[in-house]
PDB file of N, CA and C in Angstrom:
ATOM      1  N   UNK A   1     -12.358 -25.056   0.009  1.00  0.00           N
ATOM      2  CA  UNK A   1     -11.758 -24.207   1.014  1.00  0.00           C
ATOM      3  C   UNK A   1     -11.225 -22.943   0.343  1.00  0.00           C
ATOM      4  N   UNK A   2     -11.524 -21.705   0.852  1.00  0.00           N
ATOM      5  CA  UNK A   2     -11.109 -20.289   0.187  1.00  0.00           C
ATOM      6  C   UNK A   2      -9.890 -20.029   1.352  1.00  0.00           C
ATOM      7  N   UNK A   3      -8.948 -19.411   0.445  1.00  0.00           N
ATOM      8  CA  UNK A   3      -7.318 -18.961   1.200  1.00  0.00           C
ATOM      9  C   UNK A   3      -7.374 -17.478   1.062  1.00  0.00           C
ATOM     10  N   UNK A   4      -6.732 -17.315   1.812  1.00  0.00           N
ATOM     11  CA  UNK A   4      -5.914 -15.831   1.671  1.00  0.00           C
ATOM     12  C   UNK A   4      -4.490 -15.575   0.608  1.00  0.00           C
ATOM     13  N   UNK A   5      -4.639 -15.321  -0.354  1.00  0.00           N
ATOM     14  CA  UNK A   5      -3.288 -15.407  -0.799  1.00  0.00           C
ATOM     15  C   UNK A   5      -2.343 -13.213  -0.947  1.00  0.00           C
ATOM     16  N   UNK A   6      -1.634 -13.482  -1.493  1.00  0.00           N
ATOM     17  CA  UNK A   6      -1.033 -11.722  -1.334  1.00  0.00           C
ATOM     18  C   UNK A   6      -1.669 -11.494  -3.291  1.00  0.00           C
ATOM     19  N   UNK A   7      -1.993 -10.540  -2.905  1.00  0.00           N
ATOM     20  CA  UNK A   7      -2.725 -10.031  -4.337  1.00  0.00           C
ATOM     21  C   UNK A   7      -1.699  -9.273  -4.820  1.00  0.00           C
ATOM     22  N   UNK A   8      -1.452  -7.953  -4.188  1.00  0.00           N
ATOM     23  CA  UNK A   8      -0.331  -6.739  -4.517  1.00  0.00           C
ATOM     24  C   UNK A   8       0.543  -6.366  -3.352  1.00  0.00           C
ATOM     25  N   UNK A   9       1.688  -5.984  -4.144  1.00  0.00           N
ATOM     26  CA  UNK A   9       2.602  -5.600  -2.957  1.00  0.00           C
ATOM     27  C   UNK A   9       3.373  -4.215  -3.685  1.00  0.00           C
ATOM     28  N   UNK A  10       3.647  -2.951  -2.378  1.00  0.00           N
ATOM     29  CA  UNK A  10       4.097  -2.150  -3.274  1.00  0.00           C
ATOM     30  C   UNK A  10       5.209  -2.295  -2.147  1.00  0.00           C
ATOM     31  N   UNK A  11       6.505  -2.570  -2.757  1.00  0.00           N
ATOM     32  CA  UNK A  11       7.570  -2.746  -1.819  1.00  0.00           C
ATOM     33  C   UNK A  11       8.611  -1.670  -1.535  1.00  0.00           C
ATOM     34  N   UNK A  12       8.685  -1.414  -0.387  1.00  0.00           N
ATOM     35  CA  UNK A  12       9.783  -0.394   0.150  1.00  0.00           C
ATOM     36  C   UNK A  12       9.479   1.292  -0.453  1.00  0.00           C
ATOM     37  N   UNK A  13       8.418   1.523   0.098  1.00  0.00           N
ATOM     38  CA  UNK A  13       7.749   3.394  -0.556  1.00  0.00           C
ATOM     39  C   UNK A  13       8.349   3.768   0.338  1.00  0.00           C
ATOM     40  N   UNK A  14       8.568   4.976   0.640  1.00  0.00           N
ATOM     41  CA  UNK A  14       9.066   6.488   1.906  1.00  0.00           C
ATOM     42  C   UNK A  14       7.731   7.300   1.852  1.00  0.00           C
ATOM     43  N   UNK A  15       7.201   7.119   3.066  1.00  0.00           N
ATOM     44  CA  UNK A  15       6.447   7.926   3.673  1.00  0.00           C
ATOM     45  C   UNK A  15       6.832   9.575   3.033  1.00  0.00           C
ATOM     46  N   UNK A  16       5.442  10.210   2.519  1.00  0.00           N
ATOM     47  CA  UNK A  16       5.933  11.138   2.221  1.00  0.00           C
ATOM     48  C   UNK A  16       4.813  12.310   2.909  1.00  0.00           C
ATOM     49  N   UNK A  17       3.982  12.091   3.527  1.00  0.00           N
ATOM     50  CA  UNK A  17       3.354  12.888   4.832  1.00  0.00           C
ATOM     51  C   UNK A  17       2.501  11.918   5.564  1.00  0.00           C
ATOM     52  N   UNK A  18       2.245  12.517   6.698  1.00  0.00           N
ATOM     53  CA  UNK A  18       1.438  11.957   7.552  1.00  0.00           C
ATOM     54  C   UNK A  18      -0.282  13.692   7.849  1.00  0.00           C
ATOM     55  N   UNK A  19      -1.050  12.712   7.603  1.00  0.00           N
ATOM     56  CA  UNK A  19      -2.123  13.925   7.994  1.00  0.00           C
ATOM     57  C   UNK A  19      -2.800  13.824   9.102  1.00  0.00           C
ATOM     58  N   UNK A  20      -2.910  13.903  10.522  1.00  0.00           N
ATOM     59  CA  UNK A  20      -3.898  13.204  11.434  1.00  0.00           C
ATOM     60  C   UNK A  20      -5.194  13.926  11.471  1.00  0.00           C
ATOM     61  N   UNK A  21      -4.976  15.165  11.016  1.00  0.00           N
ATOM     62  CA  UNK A  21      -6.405  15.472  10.445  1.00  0.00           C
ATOM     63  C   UNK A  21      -7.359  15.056   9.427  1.00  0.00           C
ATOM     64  N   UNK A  22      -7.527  14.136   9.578  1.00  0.00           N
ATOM     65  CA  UNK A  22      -7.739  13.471   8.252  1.00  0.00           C
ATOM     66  C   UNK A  22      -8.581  12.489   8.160  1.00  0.00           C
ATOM     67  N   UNK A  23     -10.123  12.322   7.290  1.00  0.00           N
ATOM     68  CA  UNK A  23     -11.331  11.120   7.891  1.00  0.00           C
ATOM     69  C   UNK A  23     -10.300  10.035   8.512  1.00  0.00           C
ATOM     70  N   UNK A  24      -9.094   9.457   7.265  1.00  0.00           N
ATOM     71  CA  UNK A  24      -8.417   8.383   7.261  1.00  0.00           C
ATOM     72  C   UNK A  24      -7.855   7.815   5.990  1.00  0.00           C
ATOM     73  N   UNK A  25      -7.543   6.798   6.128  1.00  0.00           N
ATOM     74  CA  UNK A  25      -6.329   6.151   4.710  1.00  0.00           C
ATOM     75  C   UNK A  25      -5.980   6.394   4.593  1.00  0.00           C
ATOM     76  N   UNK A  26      -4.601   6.248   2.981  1.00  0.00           N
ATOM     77  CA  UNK A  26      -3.632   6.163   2.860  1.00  0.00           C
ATOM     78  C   UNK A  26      -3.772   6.412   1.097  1.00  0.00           C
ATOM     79  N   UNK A  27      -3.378   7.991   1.614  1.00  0.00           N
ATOM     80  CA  UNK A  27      -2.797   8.310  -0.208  1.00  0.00           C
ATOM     81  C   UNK A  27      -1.733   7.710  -1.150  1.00  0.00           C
ATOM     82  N   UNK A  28      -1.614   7.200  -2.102  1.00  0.00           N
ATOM     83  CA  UNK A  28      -0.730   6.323  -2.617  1.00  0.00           C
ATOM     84  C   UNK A  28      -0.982   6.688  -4.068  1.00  0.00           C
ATOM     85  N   UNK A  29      -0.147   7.492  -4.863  1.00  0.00           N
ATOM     86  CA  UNK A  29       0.034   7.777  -6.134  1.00  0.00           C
ATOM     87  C   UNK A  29      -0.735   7.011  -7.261  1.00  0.00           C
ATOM     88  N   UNK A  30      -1.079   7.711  -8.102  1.00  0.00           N
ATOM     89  CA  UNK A  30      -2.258   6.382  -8.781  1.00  0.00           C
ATOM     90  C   UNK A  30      -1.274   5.919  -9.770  1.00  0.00           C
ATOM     91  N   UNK A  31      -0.196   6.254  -9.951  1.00  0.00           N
ATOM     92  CA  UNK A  31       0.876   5.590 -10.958  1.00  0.00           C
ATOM     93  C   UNK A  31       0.960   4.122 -10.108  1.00  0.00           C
ATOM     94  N   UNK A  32       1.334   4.082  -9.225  1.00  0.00           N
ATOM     95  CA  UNK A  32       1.735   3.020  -8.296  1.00  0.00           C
ATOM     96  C   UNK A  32       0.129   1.946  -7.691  1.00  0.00           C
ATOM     97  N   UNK A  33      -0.633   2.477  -7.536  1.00  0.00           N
ATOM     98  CA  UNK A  33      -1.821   2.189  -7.611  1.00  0.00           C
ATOM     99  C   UNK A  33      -2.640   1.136  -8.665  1.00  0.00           C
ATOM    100  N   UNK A  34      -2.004   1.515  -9.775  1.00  0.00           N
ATOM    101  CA  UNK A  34      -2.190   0.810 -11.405  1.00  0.00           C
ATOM    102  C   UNK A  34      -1.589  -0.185 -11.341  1.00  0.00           C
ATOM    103  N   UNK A  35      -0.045  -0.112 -11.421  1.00  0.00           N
ATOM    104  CA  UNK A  35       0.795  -0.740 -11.425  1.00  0.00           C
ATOM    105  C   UNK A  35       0.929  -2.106 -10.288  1.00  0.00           C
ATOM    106  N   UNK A  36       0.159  -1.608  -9.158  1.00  0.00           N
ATOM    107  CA  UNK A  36       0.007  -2.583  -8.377  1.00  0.00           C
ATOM    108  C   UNK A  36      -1.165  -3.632  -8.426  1.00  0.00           C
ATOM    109  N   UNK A  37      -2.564  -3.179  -9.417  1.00  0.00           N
ATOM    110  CA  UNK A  37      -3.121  -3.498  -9.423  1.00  0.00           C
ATOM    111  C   UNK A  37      -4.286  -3.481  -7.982  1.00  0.00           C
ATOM    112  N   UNK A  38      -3.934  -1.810  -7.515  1.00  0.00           N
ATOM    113  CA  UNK A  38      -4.917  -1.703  -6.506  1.00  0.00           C
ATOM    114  C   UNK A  38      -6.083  -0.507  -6.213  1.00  0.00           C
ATOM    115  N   UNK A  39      -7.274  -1.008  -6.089  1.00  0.00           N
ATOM    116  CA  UNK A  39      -8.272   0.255  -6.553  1.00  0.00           C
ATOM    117  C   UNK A  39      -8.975   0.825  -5.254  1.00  0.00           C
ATOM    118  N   UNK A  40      -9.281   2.129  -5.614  1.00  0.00           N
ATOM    119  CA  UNK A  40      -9.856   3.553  -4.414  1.00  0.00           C
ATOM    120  C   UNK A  40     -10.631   2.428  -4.188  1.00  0.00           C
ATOM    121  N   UNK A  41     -10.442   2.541  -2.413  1.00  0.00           N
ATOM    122  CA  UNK A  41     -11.315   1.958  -1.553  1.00  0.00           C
ATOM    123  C   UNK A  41     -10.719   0.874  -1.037  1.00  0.00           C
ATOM    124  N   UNK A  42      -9.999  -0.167  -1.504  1.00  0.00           N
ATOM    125  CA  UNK A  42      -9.972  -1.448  -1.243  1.00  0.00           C
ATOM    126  C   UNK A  42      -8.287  -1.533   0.117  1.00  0.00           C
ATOM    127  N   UNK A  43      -8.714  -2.459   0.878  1.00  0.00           N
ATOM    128  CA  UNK A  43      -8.034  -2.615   1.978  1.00  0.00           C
ATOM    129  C   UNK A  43      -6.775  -2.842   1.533  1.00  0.00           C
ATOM    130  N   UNK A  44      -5.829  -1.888   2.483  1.00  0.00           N
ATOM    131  CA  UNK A  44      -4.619  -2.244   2.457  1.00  0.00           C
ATOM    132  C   UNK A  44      -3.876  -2.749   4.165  1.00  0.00           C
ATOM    133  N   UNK A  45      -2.599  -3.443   3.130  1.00  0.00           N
ATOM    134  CA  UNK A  45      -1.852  -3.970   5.208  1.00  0.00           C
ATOM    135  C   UNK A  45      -1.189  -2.394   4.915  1.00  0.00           C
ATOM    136  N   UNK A  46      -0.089  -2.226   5.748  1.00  0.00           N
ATOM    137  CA  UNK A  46       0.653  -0.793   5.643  1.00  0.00           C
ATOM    138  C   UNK A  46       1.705  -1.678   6.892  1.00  0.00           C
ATOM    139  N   UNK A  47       3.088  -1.921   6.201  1.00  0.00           N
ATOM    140  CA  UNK A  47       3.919  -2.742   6.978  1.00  0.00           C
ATOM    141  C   UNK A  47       4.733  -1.675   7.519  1.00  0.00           C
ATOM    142  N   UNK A  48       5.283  -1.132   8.653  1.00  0.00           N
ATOM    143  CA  UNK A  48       6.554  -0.392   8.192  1.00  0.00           C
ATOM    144  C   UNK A  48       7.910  -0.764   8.999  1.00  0.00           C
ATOM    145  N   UNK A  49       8.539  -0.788   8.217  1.00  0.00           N
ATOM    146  CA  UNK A  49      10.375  -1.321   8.124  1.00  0.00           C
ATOM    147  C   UNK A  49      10.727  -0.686   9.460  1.00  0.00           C
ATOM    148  N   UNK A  50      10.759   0.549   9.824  1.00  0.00           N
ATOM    149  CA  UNK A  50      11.358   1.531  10.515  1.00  0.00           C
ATOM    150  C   UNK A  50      10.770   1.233  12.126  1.00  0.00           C
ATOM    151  N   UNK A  51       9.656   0.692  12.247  1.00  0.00           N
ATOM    152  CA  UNK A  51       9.165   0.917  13.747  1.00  0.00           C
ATOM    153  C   UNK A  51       8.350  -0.375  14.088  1.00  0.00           C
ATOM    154  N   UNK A  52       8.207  -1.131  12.722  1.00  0.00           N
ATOM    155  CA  UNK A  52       7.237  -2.625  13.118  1.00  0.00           C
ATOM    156  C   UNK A  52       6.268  -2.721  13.329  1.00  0.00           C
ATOM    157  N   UNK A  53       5.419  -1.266  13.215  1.00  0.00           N
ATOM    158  CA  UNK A  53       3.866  -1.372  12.920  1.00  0.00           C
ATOM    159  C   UNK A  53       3.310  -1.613  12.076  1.00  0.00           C
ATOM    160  N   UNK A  54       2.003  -2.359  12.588  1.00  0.00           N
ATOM    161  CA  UNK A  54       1.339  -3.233  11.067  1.00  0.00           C
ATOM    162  C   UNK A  54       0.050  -2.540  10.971  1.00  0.00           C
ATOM    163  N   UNK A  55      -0.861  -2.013  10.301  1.00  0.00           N
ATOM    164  CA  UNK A  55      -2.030  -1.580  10.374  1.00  0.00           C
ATOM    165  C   UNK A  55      -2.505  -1.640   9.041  1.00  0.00           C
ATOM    166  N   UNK A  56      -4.069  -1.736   8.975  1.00  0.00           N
ATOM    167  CA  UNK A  56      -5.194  -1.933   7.733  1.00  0.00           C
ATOM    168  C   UNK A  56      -5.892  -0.230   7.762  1.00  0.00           C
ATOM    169  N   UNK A  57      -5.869   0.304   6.712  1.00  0.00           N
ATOM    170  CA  UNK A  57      -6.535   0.682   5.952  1.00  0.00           C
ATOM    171  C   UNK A  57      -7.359   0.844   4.513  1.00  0.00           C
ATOM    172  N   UNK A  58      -7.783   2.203   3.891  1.00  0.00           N
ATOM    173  CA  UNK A  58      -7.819   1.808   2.548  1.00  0.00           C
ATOM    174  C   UNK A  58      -7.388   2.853   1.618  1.00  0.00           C
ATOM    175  N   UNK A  59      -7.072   2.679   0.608  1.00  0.00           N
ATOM    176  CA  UNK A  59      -6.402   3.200  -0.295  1.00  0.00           C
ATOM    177  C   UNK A  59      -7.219   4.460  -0.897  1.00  0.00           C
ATOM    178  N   UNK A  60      -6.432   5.539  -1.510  1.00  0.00           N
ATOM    179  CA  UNK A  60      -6.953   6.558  -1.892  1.00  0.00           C
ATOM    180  C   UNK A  60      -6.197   6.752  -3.253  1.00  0.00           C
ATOM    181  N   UNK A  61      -6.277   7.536  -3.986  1.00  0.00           N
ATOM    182  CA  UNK A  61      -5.289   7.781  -5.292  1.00  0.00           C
ATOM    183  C   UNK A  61      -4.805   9.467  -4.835  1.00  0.00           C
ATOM    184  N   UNK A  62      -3.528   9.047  -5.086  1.00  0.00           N
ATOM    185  CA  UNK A  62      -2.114  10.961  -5.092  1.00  0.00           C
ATOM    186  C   UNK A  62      -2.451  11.320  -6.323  1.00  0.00           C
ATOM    187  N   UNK A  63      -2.065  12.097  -7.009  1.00  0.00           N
ATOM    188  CA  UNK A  63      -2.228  12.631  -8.302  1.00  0.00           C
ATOM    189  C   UNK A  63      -0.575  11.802  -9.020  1.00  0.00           C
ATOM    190  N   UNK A  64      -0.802  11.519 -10.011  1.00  0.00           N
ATOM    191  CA  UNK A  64      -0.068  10.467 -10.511  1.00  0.00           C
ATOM    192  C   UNK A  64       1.253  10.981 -10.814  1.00  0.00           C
ATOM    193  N   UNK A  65       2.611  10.213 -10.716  1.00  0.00           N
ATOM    194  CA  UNK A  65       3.848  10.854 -11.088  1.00  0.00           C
ATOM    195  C   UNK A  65       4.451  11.547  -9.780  1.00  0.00           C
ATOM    196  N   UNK A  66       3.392  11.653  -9.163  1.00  0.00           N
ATOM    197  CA  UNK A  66       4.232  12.248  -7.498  1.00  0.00           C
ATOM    198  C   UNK A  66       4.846  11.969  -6.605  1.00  0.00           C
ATOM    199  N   UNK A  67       4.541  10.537  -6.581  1.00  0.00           N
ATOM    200  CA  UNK A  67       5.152   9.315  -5.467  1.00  0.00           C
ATOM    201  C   UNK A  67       4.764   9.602  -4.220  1.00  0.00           C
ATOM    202  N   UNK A  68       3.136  10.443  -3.950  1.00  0.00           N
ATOM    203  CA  UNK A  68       3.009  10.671  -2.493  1.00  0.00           C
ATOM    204  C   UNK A  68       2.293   9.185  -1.830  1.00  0.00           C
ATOM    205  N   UNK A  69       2.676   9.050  -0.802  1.00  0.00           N
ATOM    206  CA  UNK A  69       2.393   8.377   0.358  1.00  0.00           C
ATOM    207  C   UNK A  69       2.497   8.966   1.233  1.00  0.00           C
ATOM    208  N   UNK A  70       0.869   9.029   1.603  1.00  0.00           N
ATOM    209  CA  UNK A  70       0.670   9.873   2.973  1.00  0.00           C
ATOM    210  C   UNK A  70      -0.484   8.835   3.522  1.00  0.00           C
ATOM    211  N   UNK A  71      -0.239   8.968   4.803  1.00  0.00           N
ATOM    212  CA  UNK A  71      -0.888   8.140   5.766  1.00  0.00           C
ATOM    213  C   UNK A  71      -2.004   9.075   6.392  1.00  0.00           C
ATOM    214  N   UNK A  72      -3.085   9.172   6.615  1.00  0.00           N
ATOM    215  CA  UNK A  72      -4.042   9.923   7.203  1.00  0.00           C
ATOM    216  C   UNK A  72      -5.096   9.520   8.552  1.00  0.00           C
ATOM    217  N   UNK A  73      -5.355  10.571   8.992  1.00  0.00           N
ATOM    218  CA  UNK A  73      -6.027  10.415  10.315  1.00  0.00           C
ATOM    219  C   UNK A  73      -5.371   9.231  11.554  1.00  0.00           C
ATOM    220  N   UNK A  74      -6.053   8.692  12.141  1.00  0.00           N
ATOM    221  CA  UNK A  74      -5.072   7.577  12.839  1.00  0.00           C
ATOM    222  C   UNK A  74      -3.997   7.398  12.623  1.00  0.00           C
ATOM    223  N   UNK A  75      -4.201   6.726  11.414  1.00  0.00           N
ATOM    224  CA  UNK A  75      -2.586   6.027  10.950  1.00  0.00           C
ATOM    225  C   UNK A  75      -1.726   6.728  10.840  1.00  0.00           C
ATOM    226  N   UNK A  76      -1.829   8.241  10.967  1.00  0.00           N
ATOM    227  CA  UNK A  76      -0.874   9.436  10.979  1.00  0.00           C
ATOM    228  C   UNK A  76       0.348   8.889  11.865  1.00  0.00           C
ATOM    229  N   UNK A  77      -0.360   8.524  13.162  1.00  0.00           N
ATOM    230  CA  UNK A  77       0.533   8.542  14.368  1.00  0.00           C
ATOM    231  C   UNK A  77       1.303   7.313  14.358  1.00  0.00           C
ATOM    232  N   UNK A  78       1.499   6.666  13.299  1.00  0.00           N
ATOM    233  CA  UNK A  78       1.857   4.754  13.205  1.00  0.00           C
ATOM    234  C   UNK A  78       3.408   5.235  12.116  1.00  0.00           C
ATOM    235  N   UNK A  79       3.410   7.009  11.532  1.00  0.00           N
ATOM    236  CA  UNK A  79       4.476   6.915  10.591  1.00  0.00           C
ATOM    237  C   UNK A  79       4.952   7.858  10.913  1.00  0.00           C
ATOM    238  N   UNK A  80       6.712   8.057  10.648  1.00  0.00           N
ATOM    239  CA  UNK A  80       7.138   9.230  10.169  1.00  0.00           C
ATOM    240  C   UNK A  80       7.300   9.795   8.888  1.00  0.00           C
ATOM    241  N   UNK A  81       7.866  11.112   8.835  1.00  0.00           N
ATOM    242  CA  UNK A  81       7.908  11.109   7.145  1.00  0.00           C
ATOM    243  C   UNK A  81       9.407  10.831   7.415  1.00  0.00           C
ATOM    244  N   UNK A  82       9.510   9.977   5.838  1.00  0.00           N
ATOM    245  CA  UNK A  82      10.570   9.197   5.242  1.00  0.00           C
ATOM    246  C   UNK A  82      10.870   7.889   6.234  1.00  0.00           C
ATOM    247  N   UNK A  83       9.784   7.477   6.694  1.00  0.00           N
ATOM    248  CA  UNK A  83       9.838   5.799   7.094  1.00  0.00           C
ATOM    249  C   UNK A  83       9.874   5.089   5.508  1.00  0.00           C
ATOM    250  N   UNK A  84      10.022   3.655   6.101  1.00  0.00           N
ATOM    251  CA  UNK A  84      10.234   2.905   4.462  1.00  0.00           C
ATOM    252  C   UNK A  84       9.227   2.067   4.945  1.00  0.00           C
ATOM    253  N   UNK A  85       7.997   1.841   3.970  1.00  0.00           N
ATOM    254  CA  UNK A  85       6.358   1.180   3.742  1.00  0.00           C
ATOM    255  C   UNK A  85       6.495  -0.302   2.995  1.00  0.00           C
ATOM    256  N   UNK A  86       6.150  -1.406   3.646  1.00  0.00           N
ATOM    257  CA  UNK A  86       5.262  -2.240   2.825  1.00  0.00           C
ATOM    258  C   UNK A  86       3.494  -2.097   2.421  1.00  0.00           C
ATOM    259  N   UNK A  87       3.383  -1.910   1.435  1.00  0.00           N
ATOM    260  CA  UNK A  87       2.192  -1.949   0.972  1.00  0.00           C
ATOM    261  C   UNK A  87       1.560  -3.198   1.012  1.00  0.00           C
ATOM    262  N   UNK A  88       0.709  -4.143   1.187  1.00  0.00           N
ATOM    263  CA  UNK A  88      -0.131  -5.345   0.760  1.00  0.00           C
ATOM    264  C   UNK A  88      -1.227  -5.134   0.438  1.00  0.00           C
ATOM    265  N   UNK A  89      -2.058  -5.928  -0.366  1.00  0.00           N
ATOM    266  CA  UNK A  89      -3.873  -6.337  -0.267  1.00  0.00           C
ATOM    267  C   UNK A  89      -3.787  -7.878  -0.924  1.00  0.00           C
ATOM    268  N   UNK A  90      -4.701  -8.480  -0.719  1.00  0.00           N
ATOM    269  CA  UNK A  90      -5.277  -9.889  -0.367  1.00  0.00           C
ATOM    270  C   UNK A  90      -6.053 -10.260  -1.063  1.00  0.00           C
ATOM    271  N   UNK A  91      -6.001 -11.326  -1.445  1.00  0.00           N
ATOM    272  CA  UNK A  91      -7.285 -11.868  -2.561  1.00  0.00           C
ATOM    273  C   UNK A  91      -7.286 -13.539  -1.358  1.00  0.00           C
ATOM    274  N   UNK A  92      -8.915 -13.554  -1.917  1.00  0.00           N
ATOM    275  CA  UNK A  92      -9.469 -14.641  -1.130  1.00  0.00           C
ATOM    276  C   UNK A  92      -9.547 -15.509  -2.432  1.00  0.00           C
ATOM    277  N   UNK A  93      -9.147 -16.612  -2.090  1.00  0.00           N
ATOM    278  CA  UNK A  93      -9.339 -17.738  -3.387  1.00  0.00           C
ATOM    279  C   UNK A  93      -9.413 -18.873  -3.144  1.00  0.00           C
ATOM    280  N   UNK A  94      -9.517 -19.427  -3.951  1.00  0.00           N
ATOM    281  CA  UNK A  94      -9.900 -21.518  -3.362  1.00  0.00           C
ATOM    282  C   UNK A  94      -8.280 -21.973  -3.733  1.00  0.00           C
ATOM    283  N   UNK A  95      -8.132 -23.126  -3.185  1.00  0.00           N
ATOM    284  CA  UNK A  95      -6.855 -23.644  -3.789  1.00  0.00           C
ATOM    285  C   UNK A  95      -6.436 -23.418  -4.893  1.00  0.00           C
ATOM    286  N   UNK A  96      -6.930 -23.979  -5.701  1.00  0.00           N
ATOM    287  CA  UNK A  96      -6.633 -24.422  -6.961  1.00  0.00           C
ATOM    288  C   UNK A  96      -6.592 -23.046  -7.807  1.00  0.00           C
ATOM    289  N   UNK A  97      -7.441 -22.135  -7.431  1.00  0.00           N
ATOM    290  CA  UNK A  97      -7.069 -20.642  -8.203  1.00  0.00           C
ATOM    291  C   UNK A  97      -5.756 -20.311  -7.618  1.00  0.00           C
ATOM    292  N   UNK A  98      -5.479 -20.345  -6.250  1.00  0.00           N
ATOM    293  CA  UNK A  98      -4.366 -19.683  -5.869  1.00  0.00           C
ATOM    294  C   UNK A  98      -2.998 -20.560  -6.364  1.00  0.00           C
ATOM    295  N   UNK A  99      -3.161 -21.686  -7.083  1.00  0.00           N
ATOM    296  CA  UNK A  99      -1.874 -22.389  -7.443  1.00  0.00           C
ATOM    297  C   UNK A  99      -1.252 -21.401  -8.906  1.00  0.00           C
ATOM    298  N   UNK A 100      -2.037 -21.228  -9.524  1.00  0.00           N
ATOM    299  CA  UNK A 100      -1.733 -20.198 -10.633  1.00  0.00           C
ATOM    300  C   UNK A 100      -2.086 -18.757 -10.642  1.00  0.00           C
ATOM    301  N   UNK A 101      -2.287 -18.573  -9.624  1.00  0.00           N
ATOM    302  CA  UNK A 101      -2.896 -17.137  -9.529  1.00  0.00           C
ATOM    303  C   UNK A 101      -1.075 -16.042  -9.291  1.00  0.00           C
ATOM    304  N   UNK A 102      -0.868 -15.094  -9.913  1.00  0.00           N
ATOM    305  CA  UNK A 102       0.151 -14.387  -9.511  1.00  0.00           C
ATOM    306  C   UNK A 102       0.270 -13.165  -9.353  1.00  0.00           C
ATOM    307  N   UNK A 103       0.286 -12.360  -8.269  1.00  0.00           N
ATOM    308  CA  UNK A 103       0.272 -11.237  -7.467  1.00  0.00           C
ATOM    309  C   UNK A 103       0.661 -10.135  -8.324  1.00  0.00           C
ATOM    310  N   UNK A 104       0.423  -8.896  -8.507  1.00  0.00           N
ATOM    311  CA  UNK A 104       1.426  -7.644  -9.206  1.00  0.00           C
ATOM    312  C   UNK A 104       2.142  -7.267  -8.056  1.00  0.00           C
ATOM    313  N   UNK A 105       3.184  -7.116  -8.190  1.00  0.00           N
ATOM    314  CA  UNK A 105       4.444  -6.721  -7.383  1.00  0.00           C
ATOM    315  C   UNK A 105       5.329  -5.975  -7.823  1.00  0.00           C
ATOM    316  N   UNK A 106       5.313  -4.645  -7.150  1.00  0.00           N
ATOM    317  CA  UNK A 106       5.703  -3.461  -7.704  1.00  0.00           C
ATOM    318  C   UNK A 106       6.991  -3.433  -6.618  1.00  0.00           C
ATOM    319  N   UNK A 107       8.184  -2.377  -7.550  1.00  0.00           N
ATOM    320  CA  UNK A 107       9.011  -2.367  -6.546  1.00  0.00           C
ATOM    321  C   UNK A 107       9.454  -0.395  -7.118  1.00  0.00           C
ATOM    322  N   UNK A 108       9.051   0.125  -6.654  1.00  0.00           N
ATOM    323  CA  UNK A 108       9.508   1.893  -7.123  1.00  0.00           C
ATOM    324  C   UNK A 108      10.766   2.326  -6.447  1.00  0.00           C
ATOM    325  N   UNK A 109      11.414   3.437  -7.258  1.00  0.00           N
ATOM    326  CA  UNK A 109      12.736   3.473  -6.617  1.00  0.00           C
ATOM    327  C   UNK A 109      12.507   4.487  -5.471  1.00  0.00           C
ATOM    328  N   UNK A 110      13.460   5.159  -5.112  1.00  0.00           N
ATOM    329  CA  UNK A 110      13.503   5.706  -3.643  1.00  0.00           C
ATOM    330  C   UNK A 110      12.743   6.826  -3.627  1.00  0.00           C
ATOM    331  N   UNK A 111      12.476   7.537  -5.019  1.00  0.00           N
ATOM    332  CA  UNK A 111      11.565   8.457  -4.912  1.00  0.00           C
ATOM    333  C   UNK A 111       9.950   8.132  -4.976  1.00  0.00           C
ATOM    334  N   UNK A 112       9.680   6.931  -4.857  1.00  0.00           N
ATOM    335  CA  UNK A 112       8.637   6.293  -4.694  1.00  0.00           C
ATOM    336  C   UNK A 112       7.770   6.275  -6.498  1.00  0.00           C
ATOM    337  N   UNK A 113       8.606   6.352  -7.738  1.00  0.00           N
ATOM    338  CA  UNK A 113       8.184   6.381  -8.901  1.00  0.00           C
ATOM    339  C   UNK A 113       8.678   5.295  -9.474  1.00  0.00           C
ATOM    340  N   UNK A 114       7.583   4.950 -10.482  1.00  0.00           N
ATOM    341  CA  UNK A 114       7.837   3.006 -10.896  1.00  0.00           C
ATOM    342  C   UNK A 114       8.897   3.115 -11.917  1.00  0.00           C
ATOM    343  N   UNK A 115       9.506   2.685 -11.928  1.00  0.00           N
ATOM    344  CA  UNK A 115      11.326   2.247 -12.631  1.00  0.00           C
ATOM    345  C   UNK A 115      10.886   1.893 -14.312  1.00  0.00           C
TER     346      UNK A 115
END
């Protein structure tokens, strides 16, 4: 049997634009990106604290050291700037990988740069 388990989490970011012009996804600093263990392209949840919307996209890389989080196209309209973000992505695994398997879990401070 294959599970869903939480792969990465980037906990508590501040929205730092919204683009609705925009194909789509979600710019996310490649400092934080690394650190989370999450790569251009791959699906993200996008939790947010402030309004309780949950939505999937995918990840893009900010230019590193910037702490941008920007939400694009659609998902523009799901944020404000300076909402507070859960980040997620997901790994599919069988039991027994997911008993030892352990997530990168990032936590950056308020300027959205890793501590």
């Amino acid at each position: 049997m294959l599970i869903h388990v939480v792969k990465s989490k980037i906990h508590r970011v501040k929205v730092t634009g919204a683009e609705l012009n925009y194909i789509g996804s979600i710019t996310i600093d490649q400092d934080l990106l690394d650190a989370a263990n999450i790569v251009e392209g791959e699906k993200v949840q996008v939790v947010n604290n402030n309004n309780g919307e949950r939505l999937e996209t995918y990840a893009i890389p900010g230019p590193r050291g910037s702490g941008e989080i920007t939400l694009n196209g659609a998902a523009a309209r799901k944020v404000s700037k300076d909402d507070i973000l859960i980040l997620i992505t997901y790994a599919i695994l069988t039991q027994e990988e997911a008993k030892t398997f352990k997530p990168s879990l990032v936590f950056p401070n308020q300027d959205n740069l890793l501590i």
